[in-house]
PDB file of N, CA and C in Angstrom:
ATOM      1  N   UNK A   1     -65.492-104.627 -42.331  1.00  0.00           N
ATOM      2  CA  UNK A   1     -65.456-103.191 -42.174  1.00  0.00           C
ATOM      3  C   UNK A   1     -66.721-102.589 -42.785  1.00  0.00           C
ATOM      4  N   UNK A   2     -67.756-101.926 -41.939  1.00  0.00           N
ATOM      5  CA  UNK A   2     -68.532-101.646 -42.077  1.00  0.00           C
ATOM      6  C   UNK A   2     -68.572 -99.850 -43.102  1.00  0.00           C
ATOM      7  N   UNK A   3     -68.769 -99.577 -43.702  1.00  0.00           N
ATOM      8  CA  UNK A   3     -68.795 -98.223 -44.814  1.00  0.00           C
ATOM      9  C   UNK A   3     -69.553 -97.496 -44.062  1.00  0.00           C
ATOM     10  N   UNK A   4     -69.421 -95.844 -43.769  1.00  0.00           N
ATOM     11  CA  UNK A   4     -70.200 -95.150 -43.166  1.00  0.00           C
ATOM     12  C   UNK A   4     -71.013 -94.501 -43.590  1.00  0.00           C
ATOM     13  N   UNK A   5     -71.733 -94.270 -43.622  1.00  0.00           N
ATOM     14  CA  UNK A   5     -72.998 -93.027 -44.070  1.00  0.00           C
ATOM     15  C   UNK A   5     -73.094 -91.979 -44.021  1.00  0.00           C
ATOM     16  N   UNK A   6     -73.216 -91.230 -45.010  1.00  0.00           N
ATOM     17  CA  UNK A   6     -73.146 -89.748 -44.982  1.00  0.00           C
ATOM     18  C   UNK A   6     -74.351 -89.378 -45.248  1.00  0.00           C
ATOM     19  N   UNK A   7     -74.997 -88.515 -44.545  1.00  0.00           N
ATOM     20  CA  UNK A   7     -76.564 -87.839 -45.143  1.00  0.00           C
ATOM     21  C   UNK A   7     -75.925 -86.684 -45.182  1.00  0.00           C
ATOM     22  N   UNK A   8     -77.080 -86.030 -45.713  1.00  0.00           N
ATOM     23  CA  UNK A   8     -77.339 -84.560 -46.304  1.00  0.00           C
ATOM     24  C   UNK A   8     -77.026 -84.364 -47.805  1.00  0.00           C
ATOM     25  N   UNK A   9     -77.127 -83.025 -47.964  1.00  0.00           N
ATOM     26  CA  UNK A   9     -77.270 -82.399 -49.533  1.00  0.00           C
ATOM     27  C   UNK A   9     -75.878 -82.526 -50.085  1.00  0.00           C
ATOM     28  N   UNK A  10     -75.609 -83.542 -51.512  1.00  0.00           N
ATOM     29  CA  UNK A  10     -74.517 -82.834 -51.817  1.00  0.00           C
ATOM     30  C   UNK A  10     -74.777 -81.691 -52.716  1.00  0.00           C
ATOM     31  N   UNK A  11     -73.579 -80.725 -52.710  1.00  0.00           N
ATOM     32  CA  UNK A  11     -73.565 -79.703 -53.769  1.00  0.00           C
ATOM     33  C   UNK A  11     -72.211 -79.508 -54.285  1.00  0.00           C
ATOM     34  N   UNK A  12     -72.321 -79.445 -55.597  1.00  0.00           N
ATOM     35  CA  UNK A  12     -71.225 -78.827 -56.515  1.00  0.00           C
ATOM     36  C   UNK A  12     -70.470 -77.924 -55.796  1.00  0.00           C
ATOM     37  N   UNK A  13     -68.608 -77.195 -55.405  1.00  0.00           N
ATOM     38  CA  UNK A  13     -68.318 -76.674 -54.382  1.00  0.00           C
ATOM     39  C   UNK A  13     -68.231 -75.622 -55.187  1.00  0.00           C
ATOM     40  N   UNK A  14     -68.075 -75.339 -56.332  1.00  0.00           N
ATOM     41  CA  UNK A  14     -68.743 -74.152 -57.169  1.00  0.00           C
ATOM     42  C   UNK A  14     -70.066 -73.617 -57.124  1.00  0.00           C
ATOM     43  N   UNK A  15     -70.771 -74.184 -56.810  1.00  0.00           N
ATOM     44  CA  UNK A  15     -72.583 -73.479 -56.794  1.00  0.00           C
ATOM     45  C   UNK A  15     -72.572 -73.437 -55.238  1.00  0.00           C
ATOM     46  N   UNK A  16     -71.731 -73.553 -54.381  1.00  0.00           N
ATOM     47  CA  UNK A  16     -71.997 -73.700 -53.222  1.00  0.00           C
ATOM     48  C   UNK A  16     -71.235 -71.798 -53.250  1.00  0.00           C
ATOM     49  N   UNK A  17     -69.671 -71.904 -53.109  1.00  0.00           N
ATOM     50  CA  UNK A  17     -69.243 -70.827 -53.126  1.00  0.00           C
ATOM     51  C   UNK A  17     -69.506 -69.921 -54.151  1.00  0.00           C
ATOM     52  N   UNK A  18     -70.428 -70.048 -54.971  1.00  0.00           N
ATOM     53  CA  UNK A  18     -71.219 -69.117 -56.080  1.00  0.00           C
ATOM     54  C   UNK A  18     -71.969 -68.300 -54.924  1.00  0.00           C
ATOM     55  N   UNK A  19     -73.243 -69.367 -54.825  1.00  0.00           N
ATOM     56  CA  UNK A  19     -74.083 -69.011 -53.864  1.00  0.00           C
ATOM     57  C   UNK A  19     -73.539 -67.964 -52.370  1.00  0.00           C
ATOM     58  N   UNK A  20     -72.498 -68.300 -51.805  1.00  0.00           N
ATOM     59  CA  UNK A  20     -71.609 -67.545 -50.892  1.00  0.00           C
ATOM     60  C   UNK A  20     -71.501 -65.863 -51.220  1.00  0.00           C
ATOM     61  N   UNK A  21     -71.015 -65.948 -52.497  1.00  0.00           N
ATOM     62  CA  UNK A  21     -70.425 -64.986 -53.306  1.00  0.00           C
ATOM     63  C   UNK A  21     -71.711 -63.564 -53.311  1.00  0.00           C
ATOM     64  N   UNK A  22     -72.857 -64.624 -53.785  1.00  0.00           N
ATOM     65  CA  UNK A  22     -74.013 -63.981 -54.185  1.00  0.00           C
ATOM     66  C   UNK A  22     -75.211 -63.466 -52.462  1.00  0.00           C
ATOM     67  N   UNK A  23     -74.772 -64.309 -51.551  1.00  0.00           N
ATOM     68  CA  UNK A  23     -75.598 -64.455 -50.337  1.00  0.00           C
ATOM     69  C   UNK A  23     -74.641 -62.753 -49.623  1.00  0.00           C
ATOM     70  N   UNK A  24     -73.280 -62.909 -49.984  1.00  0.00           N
ATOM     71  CA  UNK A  24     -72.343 -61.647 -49.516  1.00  0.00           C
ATOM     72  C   UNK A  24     -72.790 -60.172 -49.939  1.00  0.00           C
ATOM     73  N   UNK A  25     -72.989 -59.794 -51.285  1.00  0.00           N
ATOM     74  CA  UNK A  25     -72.555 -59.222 -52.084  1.00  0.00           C
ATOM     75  C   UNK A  25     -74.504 -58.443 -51.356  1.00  0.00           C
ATOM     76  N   UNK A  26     -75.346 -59.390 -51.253  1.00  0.00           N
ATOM     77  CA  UNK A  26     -76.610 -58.734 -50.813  1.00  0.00           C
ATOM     78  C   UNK A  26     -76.167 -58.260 -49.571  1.00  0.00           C
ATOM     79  N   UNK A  27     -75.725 -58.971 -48.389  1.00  0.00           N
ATOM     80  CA  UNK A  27     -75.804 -58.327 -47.415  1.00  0.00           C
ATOM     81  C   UNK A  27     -74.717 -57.307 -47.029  1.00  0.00           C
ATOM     82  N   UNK A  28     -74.258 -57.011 -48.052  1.00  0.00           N
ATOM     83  CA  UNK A  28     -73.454 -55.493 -48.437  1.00  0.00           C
ATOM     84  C   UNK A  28     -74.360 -54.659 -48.788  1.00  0.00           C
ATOM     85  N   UNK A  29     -75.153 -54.853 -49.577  1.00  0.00           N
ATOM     86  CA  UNK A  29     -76.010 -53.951 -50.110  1.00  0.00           C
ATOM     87  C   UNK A  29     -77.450 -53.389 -49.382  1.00  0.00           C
ATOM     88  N   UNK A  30     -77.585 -54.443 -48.417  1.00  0.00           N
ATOM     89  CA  UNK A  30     -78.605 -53.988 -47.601  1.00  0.00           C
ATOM     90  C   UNK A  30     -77.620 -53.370 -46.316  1.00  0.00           C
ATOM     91  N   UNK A  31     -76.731 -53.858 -45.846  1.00  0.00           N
ATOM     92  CA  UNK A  31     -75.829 -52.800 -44.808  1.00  0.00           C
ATOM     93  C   UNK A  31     -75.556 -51.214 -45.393  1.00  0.00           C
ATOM     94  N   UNK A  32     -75.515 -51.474 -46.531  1.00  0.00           N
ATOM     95  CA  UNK A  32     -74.995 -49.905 -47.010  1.00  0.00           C
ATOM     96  C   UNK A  32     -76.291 -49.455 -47.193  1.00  0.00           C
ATOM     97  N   UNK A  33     -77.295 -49.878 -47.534  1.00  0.00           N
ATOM     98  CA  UNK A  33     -78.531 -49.185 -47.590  1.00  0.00           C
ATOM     99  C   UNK A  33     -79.153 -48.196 -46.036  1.00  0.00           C
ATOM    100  N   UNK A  34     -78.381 -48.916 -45.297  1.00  0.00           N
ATOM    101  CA  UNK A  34     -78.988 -48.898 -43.756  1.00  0.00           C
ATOM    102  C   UNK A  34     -77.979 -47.905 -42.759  1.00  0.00           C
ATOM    103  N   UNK A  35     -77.027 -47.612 -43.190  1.00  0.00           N
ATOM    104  CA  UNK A  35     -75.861 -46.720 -42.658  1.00  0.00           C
ATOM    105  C   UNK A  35     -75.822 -45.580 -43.112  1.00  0.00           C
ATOM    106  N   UNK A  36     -75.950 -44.575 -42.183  1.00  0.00           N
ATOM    107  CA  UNK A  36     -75.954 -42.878 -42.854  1.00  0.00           C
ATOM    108  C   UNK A  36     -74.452 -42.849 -42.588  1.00  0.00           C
ATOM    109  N   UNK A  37     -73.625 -43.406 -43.034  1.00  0.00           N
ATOM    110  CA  UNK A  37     -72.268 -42.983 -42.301  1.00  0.00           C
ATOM    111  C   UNK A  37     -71.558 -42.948 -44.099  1.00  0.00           C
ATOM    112  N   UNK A  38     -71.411 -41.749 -44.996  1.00  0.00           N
ATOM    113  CA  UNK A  38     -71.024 -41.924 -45.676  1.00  0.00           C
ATOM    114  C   UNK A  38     -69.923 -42.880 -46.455  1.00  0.00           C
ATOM    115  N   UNK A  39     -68.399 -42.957 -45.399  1.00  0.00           N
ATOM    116  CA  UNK A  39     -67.530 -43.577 -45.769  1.00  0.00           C
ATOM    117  C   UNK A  39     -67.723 -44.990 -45.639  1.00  0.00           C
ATOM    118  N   UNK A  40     -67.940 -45.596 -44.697  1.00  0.00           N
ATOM    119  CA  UNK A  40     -69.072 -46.889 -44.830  1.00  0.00           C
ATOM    120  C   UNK A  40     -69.924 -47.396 -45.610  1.00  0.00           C
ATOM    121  N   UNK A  41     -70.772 -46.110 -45.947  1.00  0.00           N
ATOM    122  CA  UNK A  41     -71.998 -46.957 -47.085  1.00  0.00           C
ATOM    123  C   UNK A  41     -70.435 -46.966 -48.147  1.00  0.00           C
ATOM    124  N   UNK A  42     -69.574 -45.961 -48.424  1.00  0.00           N
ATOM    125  CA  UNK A  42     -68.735 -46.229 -49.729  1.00  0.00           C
ATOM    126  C   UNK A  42     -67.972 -47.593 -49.711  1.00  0.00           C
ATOM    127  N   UNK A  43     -67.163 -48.271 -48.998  1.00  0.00           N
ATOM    128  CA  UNK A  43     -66.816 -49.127 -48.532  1.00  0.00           C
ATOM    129  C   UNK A  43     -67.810 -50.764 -48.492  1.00  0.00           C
ATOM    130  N   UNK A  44     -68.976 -50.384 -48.375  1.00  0.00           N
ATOM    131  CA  UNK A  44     -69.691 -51.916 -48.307  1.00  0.00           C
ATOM    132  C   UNK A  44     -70.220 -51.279 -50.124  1.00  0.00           C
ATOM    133  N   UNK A  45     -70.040 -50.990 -50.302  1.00  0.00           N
ATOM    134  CA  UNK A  45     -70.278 -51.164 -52.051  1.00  0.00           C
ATOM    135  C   UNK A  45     -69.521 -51.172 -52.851  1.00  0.00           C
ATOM    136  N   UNK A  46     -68.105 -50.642 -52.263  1.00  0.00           N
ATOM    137  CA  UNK A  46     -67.127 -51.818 -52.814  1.00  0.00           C
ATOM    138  C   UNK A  46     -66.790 -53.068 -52.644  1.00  0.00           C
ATOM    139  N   UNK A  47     -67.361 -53.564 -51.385  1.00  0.00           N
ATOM    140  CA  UNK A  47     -66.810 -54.630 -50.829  1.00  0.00           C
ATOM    141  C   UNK A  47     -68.535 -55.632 -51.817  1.00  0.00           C
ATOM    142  N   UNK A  48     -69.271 -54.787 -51.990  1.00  0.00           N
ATOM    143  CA  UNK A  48     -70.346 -55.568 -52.553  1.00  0.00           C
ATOM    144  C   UNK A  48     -70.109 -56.160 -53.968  1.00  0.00           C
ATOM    145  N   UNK A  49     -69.280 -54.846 -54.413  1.00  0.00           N
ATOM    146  CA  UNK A  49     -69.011 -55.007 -56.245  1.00  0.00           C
ATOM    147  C   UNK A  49     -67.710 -56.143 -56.296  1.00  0.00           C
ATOM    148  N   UNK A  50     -66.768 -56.305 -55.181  1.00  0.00           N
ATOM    149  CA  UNK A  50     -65.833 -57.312 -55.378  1.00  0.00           C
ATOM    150  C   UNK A  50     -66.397 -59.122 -54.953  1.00  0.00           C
ATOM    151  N   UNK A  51     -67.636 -59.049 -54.420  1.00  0.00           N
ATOM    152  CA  UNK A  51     -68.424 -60.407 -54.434  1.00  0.00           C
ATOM    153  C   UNK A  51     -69.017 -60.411 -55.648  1.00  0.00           C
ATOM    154  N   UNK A  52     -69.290 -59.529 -56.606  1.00  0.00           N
ATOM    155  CA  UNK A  52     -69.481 -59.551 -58.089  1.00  0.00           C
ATOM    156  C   UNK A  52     -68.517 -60.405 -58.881  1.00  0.00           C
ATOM    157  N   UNK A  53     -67.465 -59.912 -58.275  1.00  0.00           N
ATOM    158  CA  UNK A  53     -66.266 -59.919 -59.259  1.00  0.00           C
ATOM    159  C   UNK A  53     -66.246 -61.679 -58.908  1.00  0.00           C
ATOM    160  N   UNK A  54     -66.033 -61.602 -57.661  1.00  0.00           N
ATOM    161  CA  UNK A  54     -65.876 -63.297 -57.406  1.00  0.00           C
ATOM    162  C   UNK A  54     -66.724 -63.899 -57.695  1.00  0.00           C
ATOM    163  N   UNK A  55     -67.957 -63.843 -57.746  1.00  0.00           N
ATOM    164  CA  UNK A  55     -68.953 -65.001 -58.560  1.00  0.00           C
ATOM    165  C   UNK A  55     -68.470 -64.937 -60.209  1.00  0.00           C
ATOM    166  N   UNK A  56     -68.922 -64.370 -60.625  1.00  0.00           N
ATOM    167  CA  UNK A  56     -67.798 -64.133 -62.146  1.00  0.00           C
ATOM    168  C   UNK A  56     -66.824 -64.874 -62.456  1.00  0.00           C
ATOM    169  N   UNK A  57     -65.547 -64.899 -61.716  1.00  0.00           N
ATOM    170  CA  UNK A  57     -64.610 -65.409 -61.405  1.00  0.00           C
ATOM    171  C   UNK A  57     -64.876 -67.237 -61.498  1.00  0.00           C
ATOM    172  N   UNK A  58     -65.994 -67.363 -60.492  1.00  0.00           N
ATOM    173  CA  UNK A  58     -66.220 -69.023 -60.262  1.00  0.00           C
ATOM    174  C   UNK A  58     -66.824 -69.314 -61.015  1.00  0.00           C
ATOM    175  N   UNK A  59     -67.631 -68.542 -61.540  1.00  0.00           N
ATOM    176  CA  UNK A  59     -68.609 -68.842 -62.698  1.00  0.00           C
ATOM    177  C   UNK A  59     -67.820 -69.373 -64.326  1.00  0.00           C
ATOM    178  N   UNK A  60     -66.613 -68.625 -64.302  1.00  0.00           N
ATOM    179  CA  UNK A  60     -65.730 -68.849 -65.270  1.00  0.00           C
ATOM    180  C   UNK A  60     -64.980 -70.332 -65.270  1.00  0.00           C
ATOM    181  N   UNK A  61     -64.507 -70.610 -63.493  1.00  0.00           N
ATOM    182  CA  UNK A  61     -63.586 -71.548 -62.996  1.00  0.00           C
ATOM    183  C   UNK A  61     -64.658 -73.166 -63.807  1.00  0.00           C
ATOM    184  N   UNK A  62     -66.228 -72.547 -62.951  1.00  0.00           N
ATOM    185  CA  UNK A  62     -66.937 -73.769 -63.128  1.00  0.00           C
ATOM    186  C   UNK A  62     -67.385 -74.293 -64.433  1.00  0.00           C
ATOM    187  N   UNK A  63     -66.621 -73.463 -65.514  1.00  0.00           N
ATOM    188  CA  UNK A  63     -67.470 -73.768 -66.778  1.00  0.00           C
ATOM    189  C   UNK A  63     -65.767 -74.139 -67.503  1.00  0.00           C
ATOM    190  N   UNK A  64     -64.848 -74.306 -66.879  1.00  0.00           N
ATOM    191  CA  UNK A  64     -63.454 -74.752 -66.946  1.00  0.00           C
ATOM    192  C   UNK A  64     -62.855 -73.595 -68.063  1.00  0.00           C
ATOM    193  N   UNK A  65     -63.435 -72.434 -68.470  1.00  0.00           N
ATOM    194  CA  UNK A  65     -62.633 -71.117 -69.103  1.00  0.00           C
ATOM    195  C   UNK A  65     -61.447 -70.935 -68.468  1.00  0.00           C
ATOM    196  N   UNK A  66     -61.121 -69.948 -69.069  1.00  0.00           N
ATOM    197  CA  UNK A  66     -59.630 -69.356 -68.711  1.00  0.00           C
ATOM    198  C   UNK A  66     -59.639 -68.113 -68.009  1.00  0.00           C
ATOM    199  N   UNK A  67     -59.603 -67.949 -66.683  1.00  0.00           N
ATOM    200  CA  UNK A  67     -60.101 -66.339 -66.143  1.00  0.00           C
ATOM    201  C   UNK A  67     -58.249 -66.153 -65.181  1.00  0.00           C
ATOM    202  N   UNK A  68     -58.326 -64.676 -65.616  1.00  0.00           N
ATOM    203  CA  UNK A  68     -57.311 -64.231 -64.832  1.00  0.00           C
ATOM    204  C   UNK A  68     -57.977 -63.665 -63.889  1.00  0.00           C
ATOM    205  N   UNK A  69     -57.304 -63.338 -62.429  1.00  0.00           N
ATOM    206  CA  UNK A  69     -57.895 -62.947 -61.150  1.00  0.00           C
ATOM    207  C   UNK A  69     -57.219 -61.792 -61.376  1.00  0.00           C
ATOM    208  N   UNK A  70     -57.696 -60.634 -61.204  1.00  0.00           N
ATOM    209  CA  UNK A  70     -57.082 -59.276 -61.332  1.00  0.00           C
ATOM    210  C   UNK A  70     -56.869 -58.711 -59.822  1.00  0.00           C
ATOM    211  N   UNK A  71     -56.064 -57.782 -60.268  1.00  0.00           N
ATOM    212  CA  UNK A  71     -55.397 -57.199 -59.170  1.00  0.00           C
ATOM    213  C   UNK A  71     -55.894 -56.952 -58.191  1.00  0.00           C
ATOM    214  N   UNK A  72     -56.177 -56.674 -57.024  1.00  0.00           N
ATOM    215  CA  UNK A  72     -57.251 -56.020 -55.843  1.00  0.00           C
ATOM    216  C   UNK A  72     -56.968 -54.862 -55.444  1.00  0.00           C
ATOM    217  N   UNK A  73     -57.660 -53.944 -55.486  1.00  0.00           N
ATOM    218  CA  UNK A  73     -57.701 -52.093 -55.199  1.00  0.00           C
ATOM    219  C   UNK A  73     -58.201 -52.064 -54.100  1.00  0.00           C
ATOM    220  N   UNK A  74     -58.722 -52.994 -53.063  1.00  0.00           N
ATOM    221  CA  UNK A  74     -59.613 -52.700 -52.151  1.00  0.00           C
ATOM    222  C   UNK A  74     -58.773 -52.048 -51.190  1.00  0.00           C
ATOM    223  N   UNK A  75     -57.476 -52.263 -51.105  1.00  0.00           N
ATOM    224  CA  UNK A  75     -56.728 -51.856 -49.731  1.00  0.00           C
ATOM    225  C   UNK A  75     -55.618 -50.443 -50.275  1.00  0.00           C
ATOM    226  N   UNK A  76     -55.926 -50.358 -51.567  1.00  0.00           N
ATOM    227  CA  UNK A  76     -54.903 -49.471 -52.420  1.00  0.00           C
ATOM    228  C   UNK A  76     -55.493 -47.877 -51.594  1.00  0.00           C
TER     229      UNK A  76
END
C-alpha cells in the first residue's frame, strides 16, 4: 500500500481562521468606506467590529486561555 502525498502549505487552523477573521473585518471597512447609504455603512461596521471580536476570541482559543463567547447584538 502505497502512502499518498499531500503538497501544499500547511497552516495552524487558528492562524488560518485568524487570518479569515482579519481578511473580513477589512473588507467591511473598505465596503463601508465606499457606500453613501447611511444604514449600510452602519451595519458593515458592525459587522467589521464583530470580526474583531472573533479574532480575539481565536487568539485567546490559540494560546489555550479561557475566553467566554459573548452574547451577539447583531440581530437584536
Amino acid at each position: 500500500m502505497r502512502k499518498r502525498k499531500t503538497g501544499g502549505l500547511k497552516m495552524n487552523i487558528f492562524d488560518f481562521a485568524m487570518q479569515m477573521e482579519k481578511d473580513g473585518e477589512q473588507y467591511y471597512r473598505n465596503s463601508a468606506q465606499k457606500t453613501q447609504n447611511v444604514g449600510l455603512k452602519k451595519i458593515l461596521g458592525m459587522l467589521a467590529d464583530a470580526e474583531v471580536k472573533h479574532y480575539d476570541i481565536l487568539q485567546k482559543m490559540k494560546k489555550n486561555e479561557t475566553t467566554q463567547l459573548p452574547d451577539s447584538e447583531i440581530l437584536s
